[in-house]
Protein backbone atom coordinates (compact mmCIF):
# COMPACT_ATOMS: atom_id res chain seq x y z
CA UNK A 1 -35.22 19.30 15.88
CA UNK A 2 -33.13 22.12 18.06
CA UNK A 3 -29.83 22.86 16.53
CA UNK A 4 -28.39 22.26 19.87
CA UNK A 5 -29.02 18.44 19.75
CA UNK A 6 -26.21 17.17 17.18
CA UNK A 7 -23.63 19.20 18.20
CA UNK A 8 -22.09 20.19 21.30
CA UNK A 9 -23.57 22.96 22.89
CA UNK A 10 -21.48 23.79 26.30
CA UNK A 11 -19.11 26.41 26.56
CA UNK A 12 -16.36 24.81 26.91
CA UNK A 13 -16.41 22.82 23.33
CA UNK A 14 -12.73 21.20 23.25
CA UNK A 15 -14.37 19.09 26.31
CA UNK A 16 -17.69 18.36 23.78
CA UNK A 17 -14.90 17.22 21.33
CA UNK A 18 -14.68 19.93 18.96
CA UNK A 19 -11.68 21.95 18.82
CA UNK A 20 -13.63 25.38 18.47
CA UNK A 21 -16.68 27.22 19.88
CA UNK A 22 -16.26 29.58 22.63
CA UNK A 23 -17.15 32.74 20.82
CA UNK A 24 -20.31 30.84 19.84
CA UNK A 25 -24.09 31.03 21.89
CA UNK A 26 -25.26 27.76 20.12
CA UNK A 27 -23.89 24.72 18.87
CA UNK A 28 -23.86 23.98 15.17
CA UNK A 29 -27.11 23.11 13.23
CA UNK A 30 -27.81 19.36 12.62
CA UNK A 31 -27.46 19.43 8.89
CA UNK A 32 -24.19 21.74 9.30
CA UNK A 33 -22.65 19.20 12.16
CA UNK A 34 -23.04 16.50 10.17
CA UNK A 35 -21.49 17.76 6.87
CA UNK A 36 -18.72 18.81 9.14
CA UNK A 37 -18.02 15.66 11.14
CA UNK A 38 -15.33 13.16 9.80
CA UNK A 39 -14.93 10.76 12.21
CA UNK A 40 -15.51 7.81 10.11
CA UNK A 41 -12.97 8.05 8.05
CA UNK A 42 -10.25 10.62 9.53
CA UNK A 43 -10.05 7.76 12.57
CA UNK A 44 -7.62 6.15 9.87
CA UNK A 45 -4.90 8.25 11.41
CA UNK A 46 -5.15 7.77 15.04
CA UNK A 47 -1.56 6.17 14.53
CA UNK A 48 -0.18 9.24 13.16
CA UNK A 49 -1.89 11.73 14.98
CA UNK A 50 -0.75 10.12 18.28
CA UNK A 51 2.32 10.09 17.21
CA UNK A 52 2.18 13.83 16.84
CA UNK A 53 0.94 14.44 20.06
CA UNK A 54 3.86 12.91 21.39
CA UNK A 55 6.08 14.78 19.66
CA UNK A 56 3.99 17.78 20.71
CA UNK A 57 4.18 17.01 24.21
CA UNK A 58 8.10 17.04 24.10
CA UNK A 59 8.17 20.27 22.69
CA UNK A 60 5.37 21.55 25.36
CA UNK A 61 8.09 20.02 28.26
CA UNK A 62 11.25 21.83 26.53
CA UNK A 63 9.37 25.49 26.64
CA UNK A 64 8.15 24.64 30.49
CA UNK A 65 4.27 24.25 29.20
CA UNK A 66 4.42 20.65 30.67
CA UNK A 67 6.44 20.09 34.03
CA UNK A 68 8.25 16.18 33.99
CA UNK A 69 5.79 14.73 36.00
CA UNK A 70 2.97 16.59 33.55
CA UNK A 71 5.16 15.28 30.26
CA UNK A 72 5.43 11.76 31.92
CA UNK A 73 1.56 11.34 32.43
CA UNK A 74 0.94 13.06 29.14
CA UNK A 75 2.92 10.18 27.34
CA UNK A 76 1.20 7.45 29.87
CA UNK A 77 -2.15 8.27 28.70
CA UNK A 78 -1.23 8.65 24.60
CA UNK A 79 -0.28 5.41 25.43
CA UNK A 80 -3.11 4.48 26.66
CA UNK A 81 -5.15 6.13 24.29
CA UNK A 82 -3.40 4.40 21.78
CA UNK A 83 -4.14 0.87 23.77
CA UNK A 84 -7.62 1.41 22.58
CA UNK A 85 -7.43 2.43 18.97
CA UNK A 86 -5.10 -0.95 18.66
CA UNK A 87 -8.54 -2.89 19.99
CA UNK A 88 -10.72 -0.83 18.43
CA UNK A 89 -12.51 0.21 21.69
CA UNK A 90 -11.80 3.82 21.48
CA UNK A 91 -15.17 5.38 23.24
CA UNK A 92 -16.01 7.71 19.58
CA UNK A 93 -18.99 9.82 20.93
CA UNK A 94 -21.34 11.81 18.39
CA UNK A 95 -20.35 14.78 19.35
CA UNK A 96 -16.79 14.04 18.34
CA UNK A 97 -16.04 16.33 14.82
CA UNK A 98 -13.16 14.73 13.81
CA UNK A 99 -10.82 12.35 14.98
CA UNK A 100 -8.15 15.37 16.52
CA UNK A 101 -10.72 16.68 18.52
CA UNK A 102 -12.43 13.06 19.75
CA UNK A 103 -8.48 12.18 21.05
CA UNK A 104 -8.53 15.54 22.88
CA UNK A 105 -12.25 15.37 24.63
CA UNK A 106 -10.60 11.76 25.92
CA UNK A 107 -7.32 13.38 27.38
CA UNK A 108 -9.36 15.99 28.98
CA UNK A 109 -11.93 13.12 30.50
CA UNK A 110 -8.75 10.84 31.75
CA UNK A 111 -6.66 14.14 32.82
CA UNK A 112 -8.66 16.63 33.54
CA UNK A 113 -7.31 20.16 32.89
CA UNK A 114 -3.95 18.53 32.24
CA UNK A 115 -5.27 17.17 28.75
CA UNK A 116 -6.15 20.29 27.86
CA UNK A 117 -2.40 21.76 27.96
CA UNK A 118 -1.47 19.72 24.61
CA UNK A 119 -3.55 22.20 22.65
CA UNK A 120 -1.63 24.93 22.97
CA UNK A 121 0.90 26.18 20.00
CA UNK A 122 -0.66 23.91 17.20
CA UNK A 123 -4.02 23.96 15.29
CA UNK A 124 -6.06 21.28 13.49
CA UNK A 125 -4.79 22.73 10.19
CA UNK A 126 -1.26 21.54 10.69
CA UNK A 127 -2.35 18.34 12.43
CA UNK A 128 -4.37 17.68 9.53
CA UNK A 129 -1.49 18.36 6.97
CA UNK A 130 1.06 16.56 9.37
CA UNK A 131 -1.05 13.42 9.87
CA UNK A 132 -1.82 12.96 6.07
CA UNK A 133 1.92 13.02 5.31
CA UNK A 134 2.68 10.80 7.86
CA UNK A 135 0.26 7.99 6.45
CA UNK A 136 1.02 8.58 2.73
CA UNK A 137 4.75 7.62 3.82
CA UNK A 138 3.80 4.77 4.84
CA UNK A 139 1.37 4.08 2.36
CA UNK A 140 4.09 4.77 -0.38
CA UNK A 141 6.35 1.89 1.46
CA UNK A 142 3.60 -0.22 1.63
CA UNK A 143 2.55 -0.25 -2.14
CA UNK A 144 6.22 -0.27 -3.15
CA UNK A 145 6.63 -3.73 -1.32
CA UNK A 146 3.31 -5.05 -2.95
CA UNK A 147 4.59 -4.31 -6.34
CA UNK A 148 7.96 -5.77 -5.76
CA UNK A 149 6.05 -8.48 -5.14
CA UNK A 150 3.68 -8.69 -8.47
CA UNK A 151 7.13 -7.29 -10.12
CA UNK A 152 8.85 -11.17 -8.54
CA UNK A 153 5.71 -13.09 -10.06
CA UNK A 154 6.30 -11.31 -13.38
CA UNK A 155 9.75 -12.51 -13.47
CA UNK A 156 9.08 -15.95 -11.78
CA UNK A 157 7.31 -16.52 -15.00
CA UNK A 158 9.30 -15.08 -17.45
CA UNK A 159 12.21 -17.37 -16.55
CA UNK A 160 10.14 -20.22 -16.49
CA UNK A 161 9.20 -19.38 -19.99
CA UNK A 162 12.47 -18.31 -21.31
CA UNK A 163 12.76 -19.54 -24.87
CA UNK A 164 9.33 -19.67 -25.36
CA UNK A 165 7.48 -18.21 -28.88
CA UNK A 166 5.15 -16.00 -28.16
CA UNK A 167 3.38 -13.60 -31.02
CA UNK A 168 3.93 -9.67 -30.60
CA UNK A 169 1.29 -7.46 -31.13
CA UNK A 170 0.17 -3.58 -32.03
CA UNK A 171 -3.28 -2.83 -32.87
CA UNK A 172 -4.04 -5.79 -31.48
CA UNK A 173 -2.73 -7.59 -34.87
CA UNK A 174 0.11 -9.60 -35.19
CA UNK A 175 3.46 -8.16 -35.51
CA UNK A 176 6.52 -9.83 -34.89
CA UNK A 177 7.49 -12.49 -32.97
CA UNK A 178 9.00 -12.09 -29.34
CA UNK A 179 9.88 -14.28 -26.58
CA UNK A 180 7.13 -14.90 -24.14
CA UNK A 181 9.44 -13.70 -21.02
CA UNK A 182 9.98 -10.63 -23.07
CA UNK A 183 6.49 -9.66 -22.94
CA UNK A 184 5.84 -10.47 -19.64
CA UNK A 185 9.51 -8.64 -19.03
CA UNK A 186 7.95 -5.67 -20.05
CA UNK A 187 5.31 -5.57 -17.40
CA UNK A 188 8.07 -5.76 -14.62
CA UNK A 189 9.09 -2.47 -16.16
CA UNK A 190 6.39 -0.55 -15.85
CA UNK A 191 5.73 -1.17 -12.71
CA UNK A 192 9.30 -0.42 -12.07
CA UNK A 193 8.56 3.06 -12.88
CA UNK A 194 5.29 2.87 -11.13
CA UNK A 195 7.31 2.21 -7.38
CA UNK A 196 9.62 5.02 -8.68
CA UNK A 197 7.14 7.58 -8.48
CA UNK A 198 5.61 6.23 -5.42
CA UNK A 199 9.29 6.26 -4.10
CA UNK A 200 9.73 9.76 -5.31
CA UNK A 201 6.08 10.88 -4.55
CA UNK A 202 7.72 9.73 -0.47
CA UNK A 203 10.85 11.51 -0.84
CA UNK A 204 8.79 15.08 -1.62
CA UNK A 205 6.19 14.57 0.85
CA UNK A 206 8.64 13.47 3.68
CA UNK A 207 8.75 16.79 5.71
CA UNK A 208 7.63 18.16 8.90
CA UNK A 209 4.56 21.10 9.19
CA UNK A 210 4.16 21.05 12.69
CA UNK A 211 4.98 24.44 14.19
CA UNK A 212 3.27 25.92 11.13
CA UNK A 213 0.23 26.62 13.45
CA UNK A 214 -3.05 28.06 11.90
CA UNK A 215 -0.85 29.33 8.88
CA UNK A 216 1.88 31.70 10.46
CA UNK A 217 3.60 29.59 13.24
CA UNK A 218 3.77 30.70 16.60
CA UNK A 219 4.84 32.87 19.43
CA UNK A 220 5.79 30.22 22.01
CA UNK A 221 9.13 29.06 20.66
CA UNK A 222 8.22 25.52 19.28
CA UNK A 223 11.01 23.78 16.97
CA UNK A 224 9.98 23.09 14.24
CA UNK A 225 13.29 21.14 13.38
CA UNK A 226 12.29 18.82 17.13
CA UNK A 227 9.71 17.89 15.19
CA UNK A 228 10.99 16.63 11.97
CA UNK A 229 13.47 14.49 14.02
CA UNK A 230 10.94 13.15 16.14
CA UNK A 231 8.31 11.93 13.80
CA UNK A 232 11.82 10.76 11.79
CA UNK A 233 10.84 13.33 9.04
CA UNK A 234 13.83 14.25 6.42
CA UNK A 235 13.33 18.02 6.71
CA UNK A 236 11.22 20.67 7.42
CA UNK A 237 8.69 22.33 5.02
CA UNK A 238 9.92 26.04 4.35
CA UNK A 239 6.81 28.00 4.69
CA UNK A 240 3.73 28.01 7.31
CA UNK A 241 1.15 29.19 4.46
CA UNK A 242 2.11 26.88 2.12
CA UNK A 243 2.21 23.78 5.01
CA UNK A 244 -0.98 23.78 6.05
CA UNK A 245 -2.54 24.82 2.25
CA UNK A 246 -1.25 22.60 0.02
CA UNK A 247 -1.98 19.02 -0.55
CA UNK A 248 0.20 18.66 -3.92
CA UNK A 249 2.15 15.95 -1.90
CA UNK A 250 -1.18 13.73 -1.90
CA UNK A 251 -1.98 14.15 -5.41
CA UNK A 252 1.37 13.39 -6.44
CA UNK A 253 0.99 9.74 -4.42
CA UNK A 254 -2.68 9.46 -6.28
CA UNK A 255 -1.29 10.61 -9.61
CA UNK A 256 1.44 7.64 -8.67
CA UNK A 257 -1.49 5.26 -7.62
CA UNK A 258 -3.66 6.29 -10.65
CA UNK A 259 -0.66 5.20 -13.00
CA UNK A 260 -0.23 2.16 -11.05
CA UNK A 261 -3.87 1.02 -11.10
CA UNK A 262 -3.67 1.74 -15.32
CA UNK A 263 -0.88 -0.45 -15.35
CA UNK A 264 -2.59 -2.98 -13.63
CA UNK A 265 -6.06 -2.53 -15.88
CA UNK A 266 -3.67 -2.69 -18.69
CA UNK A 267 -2.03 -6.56 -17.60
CA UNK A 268 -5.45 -7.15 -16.84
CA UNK A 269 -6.96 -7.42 -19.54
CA UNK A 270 -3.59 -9.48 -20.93
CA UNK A 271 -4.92 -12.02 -19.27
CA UNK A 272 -8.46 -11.52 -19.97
CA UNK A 273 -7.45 -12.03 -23.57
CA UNK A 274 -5.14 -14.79 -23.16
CA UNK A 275 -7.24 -16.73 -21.24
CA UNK A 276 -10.47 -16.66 -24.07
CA UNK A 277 -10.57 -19.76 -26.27
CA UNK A 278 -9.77 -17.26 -29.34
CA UNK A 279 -6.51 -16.47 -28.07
CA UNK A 280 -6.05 -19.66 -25.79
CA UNK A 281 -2.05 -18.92 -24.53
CA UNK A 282 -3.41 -19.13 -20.99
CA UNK A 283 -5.40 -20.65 -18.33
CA UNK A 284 -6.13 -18.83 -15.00
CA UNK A 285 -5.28 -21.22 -11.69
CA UNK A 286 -8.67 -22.45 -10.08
CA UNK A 287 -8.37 -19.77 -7.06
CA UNK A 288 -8.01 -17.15 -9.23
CA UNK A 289 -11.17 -17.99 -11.63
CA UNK A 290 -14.75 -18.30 -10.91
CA UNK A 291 -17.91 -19.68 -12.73
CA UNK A 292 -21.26 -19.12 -14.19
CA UNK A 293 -24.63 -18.85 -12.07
CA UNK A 294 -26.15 -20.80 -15.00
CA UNK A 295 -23.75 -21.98 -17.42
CA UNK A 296 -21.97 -24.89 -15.84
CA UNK A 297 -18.94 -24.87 -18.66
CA UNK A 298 -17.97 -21.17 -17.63
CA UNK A 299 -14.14 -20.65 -16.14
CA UNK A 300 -14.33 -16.95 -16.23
CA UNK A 301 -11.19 -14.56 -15.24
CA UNK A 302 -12.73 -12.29 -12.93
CA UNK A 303 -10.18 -11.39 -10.75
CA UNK A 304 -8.05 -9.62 -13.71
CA UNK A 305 -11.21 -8.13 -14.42
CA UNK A 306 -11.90 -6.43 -10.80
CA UNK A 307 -8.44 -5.50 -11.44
CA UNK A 308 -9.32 -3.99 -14.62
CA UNK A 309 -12.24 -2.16 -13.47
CA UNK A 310 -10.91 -0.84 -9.90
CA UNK A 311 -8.87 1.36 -12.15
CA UNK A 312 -11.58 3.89 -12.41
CA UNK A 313 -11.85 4.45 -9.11
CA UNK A 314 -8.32 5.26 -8.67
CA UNK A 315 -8.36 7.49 -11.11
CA UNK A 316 -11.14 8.42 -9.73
CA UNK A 317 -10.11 9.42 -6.80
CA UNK A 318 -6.94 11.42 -8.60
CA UNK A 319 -9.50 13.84 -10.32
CA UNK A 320 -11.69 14.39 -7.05
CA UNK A 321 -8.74 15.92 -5.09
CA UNK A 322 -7.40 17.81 -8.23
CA UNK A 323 -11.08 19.37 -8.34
CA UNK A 324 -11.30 19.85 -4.75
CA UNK A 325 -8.40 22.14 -4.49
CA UNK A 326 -7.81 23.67 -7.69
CA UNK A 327 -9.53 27.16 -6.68
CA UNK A 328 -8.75 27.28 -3.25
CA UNK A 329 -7.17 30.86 -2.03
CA UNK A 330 -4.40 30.29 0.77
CA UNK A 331 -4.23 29.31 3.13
CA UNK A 332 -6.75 26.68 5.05
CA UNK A 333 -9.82 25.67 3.56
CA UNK A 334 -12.02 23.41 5.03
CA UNK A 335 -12.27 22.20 1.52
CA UNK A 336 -9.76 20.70 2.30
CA UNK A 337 -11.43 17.83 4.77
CA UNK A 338 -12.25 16.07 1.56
CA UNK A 339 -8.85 14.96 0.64
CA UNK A 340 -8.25 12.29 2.94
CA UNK A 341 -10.84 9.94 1.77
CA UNK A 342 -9.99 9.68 -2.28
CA UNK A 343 -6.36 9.16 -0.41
CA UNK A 344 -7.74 6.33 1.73
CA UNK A 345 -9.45 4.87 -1.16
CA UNK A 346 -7.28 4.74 -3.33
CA UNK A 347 -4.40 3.08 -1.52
CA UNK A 348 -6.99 0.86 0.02
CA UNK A 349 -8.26 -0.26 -3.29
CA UNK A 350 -4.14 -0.71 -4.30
CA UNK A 351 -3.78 -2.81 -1.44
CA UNK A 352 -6.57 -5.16 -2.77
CA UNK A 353 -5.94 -5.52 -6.25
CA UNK A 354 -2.08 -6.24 -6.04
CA UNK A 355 -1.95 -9.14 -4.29
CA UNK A 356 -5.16 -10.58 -6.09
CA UNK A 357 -2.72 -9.63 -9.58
CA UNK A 358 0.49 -11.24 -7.86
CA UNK A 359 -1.92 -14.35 -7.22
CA UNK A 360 -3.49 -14.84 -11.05
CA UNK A 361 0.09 -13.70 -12.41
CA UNK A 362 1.28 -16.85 -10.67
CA UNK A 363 -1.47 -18.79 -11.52
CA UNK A 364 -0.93 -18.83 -14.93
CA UNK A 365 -0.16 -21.69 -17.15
CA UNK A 366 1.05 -21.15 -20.51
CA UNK A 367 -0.25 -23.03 -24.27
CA UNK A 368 3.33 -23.41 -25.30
CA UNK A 369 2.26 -24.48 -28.96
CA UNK A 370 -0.79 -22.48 -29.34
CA UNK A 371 1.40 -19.45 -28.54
CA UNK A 372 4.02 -20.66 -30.84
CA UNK A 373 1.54 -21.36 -33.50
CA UNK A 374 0.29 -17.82 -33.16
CA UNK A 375 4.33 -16.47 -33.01
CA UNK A 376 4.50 -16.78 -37.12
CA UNK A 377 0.57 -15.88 -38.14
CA UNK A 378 -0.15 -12.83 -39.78
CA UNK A 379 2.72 -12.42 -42.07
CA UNK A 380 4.74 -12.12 -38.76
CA UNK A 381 8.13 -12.29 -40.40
CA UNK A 382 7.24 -9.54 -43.35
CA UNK A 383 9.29 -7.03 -41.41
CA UNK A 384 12.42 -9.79 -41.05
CA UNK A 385 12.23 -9.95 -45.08
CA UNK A 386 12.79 -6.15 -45.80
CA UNK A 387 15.43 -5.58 -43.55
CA UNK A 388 17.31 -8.60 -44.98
CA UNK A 389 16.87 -6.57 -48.50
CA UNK A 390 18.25 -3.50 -46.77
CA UNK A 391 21.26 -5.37 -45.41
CA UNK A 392 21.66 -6.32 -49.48
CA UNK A 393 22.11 -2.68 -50.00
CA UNK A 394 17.82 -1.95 -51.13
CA UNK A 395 16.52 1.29 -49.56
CA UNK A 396 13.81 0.43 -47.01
CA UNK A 397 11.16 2.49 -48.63
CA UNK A 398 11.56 0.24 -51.80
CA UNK A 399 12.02 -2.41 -49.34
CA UNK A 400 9.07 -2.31 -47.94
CA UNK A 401 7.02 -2.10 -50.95
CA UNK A 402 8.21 -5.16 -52.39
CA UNK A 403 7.13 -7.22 -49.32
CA UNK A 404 4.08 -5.84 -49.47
CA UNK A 405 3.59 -6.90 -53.00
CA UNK A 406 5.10 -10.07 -51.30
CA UNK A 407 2.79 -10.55 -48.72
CA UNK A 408 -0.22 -9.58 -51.43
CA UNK A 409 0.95 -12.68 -53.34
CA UNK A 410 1.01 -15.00 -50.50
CA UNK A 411 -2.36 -13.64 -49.56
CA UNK A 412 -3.12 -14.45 -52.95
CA UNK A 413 -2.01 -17.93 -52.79
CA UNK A 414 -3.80 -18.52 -49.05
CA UNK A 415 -0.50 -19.12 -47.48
CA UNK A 416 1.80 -16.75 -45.28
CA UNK A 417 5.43 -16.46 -46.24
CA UNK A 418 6.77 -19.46 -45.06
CA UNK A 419 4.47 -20.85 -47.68
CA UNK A 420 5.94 -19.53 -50.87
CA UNK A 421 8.06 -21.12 -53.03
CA UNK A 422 11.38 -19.99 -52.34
CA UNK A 423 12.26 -19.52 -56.43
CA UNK A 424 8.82 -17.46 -56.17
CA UNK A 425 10.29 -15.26 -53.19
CA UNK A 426 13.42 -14.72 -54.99
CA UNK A 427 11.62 -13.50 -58.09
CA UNK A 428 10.11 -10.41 -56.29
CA UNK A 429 13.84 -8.86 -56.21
CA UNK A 430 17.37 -8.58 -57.59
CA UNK A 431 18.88 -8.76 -54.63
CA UNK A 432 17.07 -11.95 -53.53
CA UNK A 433 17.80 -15.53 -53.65
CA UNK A 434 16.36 -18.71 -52.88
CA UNK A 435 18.29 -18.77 -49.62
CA UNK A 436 16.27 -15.57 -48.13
CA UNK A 437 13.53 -18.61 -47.50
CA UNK A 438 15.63 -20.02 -44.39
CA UNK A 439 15.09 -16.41 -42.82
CA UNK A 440 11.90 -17.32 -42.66
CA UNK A 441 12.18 -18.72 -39.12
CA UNK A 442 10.64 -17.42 -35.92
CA UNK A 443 13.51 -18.75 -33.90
CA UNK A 444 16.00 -17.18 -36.01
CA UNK A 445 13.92 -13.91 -35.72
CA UNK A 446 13.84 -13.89 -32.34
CA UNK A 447 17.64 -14.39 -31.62
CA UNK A 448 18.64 -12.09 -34.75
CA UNK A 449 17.20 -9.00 -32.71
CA UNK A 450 20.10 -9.30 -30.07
CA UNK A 451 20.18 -5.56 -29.52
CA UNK A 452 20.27 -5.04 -25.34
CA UNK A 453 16.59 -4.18 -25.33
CA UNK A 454 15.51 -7.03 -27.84
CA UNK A 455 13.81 -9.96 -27.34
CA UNK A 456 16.75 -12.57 -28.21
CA UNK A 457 16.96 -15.14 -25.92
CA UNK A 458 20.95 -13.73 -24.99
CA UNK A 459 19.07 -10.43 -24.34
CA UNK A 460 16.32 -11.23 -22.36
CA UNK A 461 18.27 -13.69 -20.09
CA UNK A 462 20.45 -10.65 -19.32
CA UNK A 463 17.32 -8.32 -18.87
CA UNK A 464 15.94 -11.01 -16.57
CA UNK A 465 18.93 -10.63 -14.34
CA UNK A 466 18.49 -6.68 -14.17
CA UNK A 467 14.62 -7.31 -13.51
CA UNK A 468 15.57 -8.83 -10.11
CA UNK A 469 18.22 -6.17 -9.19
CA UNK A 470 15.05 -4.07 -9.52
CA UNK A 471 12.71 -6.18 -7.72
CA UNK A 472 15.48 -6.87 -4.87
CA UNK A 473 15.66 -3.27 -4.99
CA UNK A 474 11.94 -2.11 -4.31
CA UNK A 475 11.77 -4.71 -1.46
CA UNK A 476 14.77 -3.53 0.35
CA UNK A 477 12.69 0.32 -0.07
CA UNK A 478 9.02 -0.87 0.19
């Protein structure tokens, strides 16, 4: 096949919908035009590259590029322009490289020379950069609101399930015994933390590049501060190199992203395990679940495990860009094309599993006895036992071995500690009585660890409180 068929081959290329090509006899070759082309996914930011435009066009008027009348019909036809992205009938043609350059080629075709003025004093390289930032801003409000909202779930069902027993674990063993709103407590803050570094990933990011040019600026007197305040951008970057180069502001919203999809993964598999007969604390709501092609029985949770697994594409993505750009010299790269699409995945994949999590969180109905059942298994209340004997004046190391040869005994006998005889636990120590057997309580274990953090009843009521300051907070940002 010619070279000449894929790409545009006329001398006057911004027409052809390419922003480049005059000092070129040919038009790119097939396999190079369509490595280059990125229409079908840079289109994402018509919004924000419109928006630019605008802004651009302003500037144009204030140096006398663009005449009123020319700045007035500029603006009618963005407008316009804009009219068709919203109905997705924008006329994409396949010699359009990108979606910059397809927006152009229209302008020119509904202007005439006109459309052409809006290219001068800005290149693709700061559009690019501009654009990007624009739509991780929103992006970063956007996931902020959706986890304020699996944040409200969290706590919806903690204070439904105050007071409730609930069995604490590490290495997936039994430790102590919590409330069952403190565990799901602790969710709410980690994805606190999560919409904190989205919130902060928005706050770095939230600068102007335009006026940065190719990489120097340039000669025509454009403000770059015009710009900032237009687009409603907090500042203005500080260097034209390092504008249009970097792309640290987009890894930090995927590193954000990444940590927020792990937390996710992480409560989804919760579930996954609460809702198997061997654990059996929860059930999964009907809209939430699905069945078996061939086993009829089967209520499987496979929502909160698509949550689970669309973790590793998050991360995923996070580890693309970081390889794209970690060798690239200043200060453009085309390189640099491929970091809008981990972006757009990644927040598109965010966008997906939150709700679907805010939906099974909901869902969720709670085995009060089986969890409180489970609360005092596993010699739960061995760690309750040697702190009493340090409060009776027994160092902790020796402490601790004595339960131990406590809980051996017990073992021994098939029972946990509750089981003992009380004369029997008073025998393994001085300092012990037959009354240390009335410690022996879950209740009493729970509300004895009253600290502000603990998971006392007292203290997780308050903590409750300061969960929906939080969430009240991320939806007033988000």
């Amino acid at each position: 096949m010619s070279p000449d068929r894929t790409g545009p081959n006329d001398a006057d290329a911004t027409d052809a919908g390419r922003l480049w090509g005059g000092r070129f006899t040919t038009g790119p070759d097939e396999a190079a035009w369509r490595l280059g082309v990125s229409t079908a996914f840079d289109r994402a930011l018509w919004r924000q590259d419109l928006a630019g435009s605008r802004a651009h066009a302003a500037e144009l008027h204030r140096i006398g590029v663009l005449d009123a009348d020319e700045l007035a019909r500029m603006l009618d036809a963005l407008d316009r322009c804009a009219a068709l992205f919203v109905r997705d009938a924008f006329p994409f043609l396949p010699t359009d490289e990108d979606v910059h350059g397809a927006i152009e080629r229209w302008l020119v075709e509904d202007l005439g020379p006109l459309g052409g003025k809006l290219r001068a004093g800005r290149s693709r390289n700061d559009q690019i950069a501009n654009d990007l930032r624009l739509w991780c801003r929103d992006a970063c409000d956007e996931l902020v609101s959706l986890v304020a909202a699996l944040q409200a779930a969290l706590a919806d069902q903690a204070e439904a399930h105050l007071d409730w027993l609930a069995p604490g674990y590490t290495h997936v063993q039994r430790g102590q015994p919590v409330l069952l709103s403190h565990h799901l407590l602790a969710y709410v803050w980690m994805l606190d933390r999560d919409a904190g570094r989205l919130r902060d990933a928005r706050e770095r990011l939230d600068a102007s590049v335009l006026g940065s040019g190719a990489l120097a600026g340039t000669t025509l007197g454009l403000d770059p501060a015009a710009y900032a305040e237009h687009l409603g951008f907090a500042r203005v970057t500080e260097n034209s190199m390092d504008a249009v180069a970097s792309r640290d502001f987009a890894l930090e919203v995927l590193s954000a992203c990444a940590i927020l999809a792990v937390h996710l993964s992480r409560l989804g598999e919760e579930v996954v395990l609460w809702a198997t007969s061997e654990f059996g604390f929860a059930t999964v709501g009907d809209a939430f679940s699905t069945g078996s092609s061939i086993m009829p029985q089967k209520r499987n949770p496979d929502v909160a495990e698509l949550v689970r697994g669309k973790a590793g594409r998050v991360v995923g993505a996070l580890v693309s860009l970081l390889t794209t750009v970690k060798g690239l010299p200043m200060a453009y790269d085309r390189d640099l094309q491929e970091d809008k699409e981990p972006v757009f995945d990644a927040v598109g994949t965010l966008r997906l599993v939150l709700p679907a999590m805010t939906g099974t969180v909901a869902s969720l109905t709670f085995d009060r006895q089986r969890l409180a059942a489970a609360s005092v298994g596993g010699f739960a209340l061995a760690t309750d036992l040697a702190e009493e004997l340090v409060r009776r004046g027994v160092p902790f190391r020796e402490a601790h071995e004595v339960v131990g040869e406590v809980v051996r005994r017990a073992e021994s006998h098939g029972v946990d500690l509750d089981g003992l005889d009380p004369r029997e636990l008073a025998a393994a120590h001085p300092a012990l009585d037959t009354e240390v057997a009335a410690l022996l309580d879950p209740r009493r274990a729970v509300d004895r660890r009253d600290s502000s953090l603990g998971t006392a009843t007292a203290s997780v009521r308050a903590q409750l409180a300061r969960a929906r300051e939080a969430v009240a907070v991320n939806r007033s940002l988000g």
